[in-house]
Protein backbone atom coordinates (compact mmCIF):
# COMPACT_ATOMS: atom_id res chain seq x y z
CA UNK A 1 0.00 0.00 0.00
CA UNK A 2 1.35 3.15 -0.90
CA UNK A 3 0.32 5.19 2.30
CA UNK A 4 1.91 8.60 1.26
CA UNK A 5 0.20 8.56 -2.29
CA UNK A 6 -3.79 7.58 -0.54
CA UNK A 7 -2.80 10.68 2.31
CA UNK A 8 -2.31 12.79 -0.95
CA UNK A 9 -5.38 11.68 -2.54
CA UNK A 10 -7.66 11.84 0.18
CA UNK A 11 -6.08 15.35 0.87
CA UNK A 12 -7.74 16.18 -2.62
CA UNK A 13 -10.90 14.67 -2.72
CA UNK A 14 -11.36 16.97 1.02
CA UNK A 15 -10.39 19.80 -0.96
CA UNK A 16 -11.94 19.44 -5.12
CA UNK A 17 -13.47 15.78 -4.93
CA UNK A 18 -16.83 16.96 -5.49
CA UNK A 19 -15.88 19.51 -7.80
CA UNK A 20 -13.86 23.17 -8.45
CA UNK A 21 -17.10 25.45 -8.77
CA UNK A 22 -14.98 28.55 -8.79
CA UNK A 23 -12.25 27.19 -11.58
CA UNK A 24 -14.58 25.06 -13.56
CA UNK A 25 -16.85 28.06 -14.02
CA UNK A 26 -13.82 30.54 -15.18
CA UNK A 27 -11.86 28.15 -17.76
CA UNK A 28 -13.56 27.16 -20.83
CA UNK A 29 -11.55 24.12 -21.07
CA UNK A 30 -8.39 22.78 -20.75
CA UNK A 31 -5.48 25.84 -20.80
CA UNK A 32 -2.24 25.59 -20.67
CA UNK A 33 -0.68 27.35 -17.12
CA UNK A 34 2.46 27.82 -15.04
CA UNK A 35 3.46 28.67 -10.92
CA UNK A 36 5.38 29.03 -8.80
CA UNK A 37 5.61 28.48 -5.41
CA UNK A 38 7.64 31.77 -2.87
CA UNK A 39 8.96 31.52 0.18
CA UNK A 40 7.40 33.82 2.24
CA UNK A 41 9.96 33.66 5.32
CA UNK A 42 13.15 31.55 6.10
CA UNK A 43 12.58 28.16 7.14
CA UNK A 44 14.02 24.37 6.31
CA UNK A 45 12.19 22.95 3.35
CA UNK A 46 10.36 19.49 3.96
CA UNK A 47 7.74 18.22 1.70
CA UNK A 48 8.50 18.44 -1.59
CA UNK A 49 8.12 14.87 -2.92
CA UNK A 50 4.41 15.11 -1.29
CA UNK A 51 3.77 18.61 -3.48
CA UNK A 52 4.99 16.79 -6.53
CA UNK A 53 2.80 14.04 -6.03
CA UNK A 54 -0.06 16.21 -5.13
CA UNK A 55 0.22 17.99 -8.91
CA UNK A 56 1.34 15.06 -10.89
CA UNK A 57 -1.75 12.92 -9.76
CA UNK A 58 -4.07 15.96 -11.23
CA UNK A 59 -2.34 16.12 -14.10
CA UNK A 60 0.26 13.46 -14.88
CA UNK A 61 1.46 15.19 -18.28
CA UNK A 62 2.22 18.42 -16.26
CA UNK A 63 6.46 19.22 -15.29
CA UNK A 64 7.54 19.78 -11.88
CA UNK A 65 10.45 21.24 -10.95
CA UNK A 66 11.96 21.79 -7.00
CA UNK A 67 14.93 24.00 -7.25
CA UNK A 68 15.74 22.87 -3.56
CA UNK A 69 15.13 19.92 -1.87
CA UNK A 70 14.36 18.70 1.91
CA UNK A 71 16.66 19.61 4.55
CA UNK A 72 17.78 22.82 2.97
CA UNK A 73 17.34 26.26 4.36
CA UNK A 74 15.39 28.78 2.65
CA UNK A 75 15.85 32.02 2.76
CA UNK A 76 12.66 34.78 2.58
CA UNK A 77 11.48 35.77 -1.30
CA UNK A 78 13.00 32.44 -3.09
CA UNK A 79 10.99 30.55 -5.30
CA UNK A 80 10.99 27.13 -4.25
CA UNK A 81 8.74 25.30 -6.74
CA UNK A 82 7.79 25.78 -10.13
CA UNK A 83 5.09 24.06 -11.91
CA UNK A 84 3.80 23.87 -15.59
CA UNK A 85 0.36 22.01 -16.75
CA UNK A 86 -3.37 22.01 -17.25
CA UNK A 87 -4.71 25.07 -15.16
CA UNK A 88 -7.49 23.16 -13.89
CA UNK A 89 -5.02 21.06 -12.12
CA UNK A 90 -2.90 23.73 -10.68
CA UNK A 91 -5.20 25.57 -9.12
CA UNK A 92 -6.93 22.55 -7.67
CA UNK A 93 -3.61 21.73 -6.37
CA UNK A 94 -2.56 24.49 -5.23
CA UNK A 95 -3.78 25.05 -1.52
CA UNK A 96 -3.11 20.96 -1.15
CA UNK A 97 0.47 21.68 -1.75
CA UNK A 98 1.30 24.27 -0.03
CA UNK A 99 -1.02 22.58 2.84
CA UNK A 100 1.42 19.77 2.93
CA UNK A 101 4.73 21.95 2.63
CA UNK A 102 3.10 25.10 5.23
CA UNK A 103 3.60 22.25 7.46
CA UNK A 104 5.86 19.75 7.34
CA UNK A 105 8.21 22.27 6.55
CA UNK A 106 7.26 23.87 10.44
CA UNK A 107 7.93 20.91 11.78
CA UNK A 108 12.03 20.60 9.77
CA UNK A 109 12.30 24.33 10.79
CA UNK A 110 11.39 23.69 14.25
CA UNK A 111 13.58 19.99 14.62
CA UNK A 112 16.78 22.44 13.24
CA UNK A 113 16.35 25.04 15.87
CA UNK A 114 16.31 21.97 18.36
CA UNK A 115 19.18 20.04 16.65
CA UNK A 116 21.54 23.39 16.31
CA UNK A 117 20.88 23.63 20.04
CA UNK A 118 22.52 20.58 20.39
CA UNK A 119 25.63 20.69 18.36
CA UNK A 120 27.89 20.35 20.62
CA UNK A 121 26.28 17.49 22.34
CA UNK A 122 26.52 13.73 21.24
CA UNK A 123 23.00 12.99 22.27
CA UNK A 124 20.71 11.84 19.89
CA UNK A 125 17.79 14.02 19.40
CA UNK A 126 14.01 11.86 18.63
CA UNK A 127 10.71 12.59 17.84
CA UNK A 128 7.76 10.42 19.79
CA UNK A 129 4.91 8.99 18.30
CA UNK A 130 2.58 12.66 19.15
CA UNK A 131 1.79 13.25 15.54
CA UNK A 132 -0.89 14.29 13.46
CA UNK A 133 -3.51 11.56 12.90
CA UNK A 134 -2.94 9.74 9.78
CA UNK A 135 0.68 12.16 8.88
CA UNK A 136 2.92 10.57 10.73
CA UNK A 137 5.29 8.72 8.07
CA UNK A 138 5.28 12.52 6.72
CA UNK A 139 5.91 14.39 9.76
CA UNK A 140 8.94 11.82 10.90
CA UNK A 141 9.93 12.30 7.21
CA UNK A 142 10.38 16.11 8.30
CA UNK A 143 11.80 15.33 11.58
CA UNK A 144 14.91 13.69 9.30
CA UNK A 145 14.76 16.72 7.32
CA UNK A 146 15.12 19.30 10.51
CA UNK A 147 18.31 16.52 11.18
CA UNK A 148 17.04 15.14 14.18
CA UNK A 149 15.71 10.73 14.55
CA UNK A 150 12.86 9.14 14.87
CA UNK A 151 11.74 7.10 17.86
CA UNK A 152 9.46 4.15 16.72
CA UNK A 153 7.06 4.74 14.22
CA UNK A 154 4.14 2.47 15.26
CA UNK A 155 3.76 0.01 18.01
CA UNK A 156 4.78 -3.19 15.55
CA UNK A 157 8.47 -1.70 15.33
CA UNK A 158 9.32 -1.07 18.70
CA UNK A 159 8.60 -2.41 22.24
CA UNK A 160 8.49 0.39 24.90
CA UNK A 161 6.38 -0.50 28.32
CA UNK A 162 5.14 2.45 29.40
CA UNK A 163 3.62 2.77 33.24
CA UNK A 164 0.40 1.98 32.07
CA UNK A 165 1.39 -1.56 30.67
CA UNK A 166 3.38 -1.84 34.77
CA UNK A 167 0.12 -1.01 35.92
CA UNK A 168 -1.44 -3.93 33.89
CA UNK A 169 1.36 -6.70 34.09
CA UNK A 170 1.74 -5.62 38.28
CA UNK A 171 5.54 -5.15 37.96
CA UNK A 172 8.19 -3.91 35.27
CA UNK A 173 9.78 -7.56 35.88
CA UNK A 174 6.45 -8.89 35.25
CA UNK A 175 5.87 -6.89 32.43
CA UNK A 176 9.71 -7.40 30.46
CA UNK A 177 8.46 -11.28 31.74
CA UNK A 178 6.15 -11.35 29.51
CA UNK A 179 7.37 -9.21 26.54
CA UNK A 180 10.42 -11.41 26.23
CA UNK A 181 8.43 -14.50 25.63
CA UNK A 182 6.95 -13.38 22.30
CA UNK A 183 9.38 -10.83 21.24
CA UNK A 184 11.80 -11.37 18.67
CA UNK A 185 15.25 -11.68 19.80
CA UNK A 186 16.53 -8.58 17.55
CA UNK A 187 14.39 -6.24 19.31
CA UNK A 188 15.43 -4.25 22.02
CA UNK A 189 12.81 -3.73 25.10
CA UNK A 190 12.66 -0.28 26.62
CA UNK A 191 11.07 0.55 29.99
CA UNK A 192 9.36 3.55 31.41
CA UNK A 193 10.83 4.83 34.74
CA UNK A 194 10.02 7.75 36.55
CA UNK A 195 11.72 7.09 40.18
CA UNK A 196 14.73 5.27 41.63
CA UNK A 197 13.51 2.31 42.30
CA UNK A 198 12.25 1.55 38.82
CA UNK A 199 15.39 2.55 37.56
CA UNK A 200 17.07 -0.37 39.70
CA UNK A 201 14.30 -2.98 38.73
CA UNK A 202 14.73 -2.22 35.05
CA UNK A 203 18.19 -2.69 35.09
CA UNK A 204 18.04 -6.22 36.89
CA UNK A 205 15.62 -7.47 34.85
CA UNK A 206 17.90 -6.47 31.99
CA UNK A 207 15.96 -3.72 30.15
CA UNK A 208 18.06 -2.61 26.61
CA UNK A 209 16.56 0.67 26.81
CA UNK A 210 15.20 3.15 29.77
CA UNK A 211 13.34 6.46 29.83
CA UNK A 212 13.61 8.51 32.56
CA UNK A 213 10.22 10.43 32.43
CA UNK A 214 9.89 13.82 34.15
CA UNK A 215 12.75 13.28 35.91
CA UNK A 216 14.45 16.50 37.32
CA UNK A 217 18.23 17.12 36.36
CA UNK A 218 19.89 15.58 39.28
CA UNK A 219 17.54 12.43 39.26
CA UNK A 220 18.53 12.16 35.79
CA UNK A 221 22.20 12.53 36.60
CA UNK A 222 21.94 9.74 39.28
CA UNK A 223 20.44 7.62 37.02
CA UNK A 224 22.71 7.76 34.46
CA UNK A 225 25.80 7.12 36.78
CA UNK A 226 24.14 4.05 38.32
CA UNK A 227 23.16 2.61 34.81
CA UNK A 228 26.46 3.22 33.86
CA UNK A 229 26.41 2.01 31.08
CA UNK A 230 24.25 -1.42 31.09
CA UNK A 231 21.41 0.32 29.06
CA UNK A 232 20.93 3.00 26.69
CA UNK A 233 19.09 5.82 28.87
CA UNK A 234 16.53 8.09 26.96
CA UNK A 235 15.33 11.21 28.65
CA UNK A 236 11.49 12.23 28.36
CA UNK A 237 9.03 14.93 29.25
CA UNK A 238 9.55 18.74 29.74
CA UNK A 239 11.91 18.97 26.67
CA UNK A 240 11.89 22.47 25.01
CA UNK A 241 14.89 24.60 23.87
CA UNK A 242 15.51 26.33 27.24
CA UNK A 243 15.74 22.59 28.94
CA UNK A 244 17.60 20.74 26.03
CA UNK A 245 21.17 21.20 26.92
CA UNK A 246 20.81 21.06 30.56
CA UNK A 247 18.77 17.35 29.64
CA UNK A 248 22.04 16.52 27.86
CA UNK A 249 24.51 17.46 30.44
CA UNK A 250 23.25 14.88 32.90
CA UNK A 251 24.80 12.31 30.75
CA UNK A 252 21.91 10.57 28.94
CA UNK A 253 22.20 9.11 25.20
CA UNK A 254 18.19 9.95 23.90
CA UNK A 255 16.14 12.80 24.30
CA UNK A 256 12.66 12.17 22.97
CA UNK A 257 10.54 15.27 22.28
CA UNK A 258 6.93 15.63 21.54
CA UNK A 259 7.38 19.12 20.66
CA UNK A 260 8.84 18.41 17.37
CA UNK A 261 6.11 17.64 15.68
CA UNK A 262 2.56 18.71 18.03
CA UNK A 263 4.17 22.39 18.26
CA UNK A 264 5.57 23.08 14.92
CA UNK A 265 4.40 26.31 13.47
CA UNK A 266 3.32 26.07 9.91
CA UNK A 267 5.44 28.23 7.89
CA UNK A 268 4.28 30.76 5.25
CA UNK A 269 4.26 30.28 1.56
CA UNK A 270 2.68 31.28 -1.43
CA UNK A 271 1.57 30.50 -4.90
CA UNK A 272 1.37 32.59 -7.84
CA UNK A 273 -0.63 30.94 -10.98
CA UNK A 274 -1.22 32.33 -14.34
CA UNK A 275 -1.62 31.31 -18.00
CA UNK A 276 0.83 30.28 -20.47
């Protein structure tokens, strides 16, 4: 299943499915037209294979042409796209497009801001799985883009036990228990923590992976000096830029942030259309 191309297409049948009263009433008939798309600010592109997609599936004969691609800064008045094709299709595509790029490209911009925060820090900088309803394979795409990683993308690729799945099992040793019995053995299993003492039982029971969650800086510190290296410790909750570095200096190898995606700002672009 291609799941980025039926996100594009149901995009479009939301927006012209049913019709372009306003278009179809103007043009006669098929006319021959060309855009382009302006940046309207600075910001780090993400995106543009969706917008491609987006005016190729309205009209497959039409040419597309990026003249930057994702993960590059762009700087205020550059053209970023431009199109050629059927009229019809352009401006049917057009608020689809820049829909998709307004904010994906928010979330790249906003990842970078986080990631050059970081530069002089080895920790590895995640998204979680807080994303837009049916967008997340794009919005993780755009985390990449921004240069930070992604955490797991669903719950298939990933095992994480979380306190509600301690609540359920009774105990995190009764809970890694029972995950290791079906798990495969090339998956790593990543516990939850948020206090001392789970700290201690997920490293006995011989957790891969634990995330200290809302921990404060020196619980975070203590952690990561009694782990000491027997698990890969990822940091969690009340991440923003004013936090991020002093996160890092307690020693841990993660920080996971929400914010990534569920705060990004949708950036501001524009289309210009006209005909041939």
């Amino acid at each position: 299943m291609d799941t980025i191309e039926n996100i594009i297409r149901l995009a479009l049948f939301e927006d012209s499915g049913l019709g372009d009263v306003t278009t179809e009433s103007i043009l006669p008939g098929p006319v021959r037209g060309k855009g382009v798309i302006i940046a309207k600010e600075s910001f780090v592109l993400s995106g543009i294979k969706v917008a491609k997609i987006v005016f190729k599936l309205l009209d497959p004969d039409g040419e597309f042409n990026s003249l930057f691609s994702d993960g590059e800064r762009v700087n205020k008045g550059k053209t970023i796209v431009k199109v050629q094709g059927d009229l019809l299709a352009l401006l049917k595509g057009e608020r689809v497009a820049l829909n998709f790029l307004q904010h994906l490209s928010g979330i790249a911009t906003l990842t970078r801001s986080y990631v050059d925060e970081l530069k002089d820090s080895k920790v590895r900088l995640t998204d979680t799985r807080k994303t837009t309803p049916g967008l997340r394979s794009l919005e993780k795409e755009a985390v990449r883009a921004g240069g930070a990683y992604n955490h797991r993308m669903s719950l298939y690729d990933g095992i994480l036990i979380k306190d509600n799945h301690i609540a359920v099992a009774g105990s995190i040793r009764n809970a890694v228990k029972l995950v290791k019995k079906r798990a495969s053995h090339l998956m790593k299993i990543e516990v939850e923590v948020s206090n001392f003492d789970e700290v201690k039982e997920a490293v006995d029971v011989g957790a891969h992976v634990i995330m200290l969650d809302n921990m404060d800086y020196d619980q975070m510190s203590a952690a990561v000096n009694y782990i000491n290296g027997r698990a890969i410790v990822e940091a969690s909750g009340n991440v923003s830029l004013s936090t991020l570095n002093k996160i890092a200096a307690t020693g841990v190898d993660v920080i996971s942030c929400g914010a990534l995606t569920h705060q990004a700002r949708s950036v501001d672009l524009s289309m210009q259309i006209n005909p041939m």
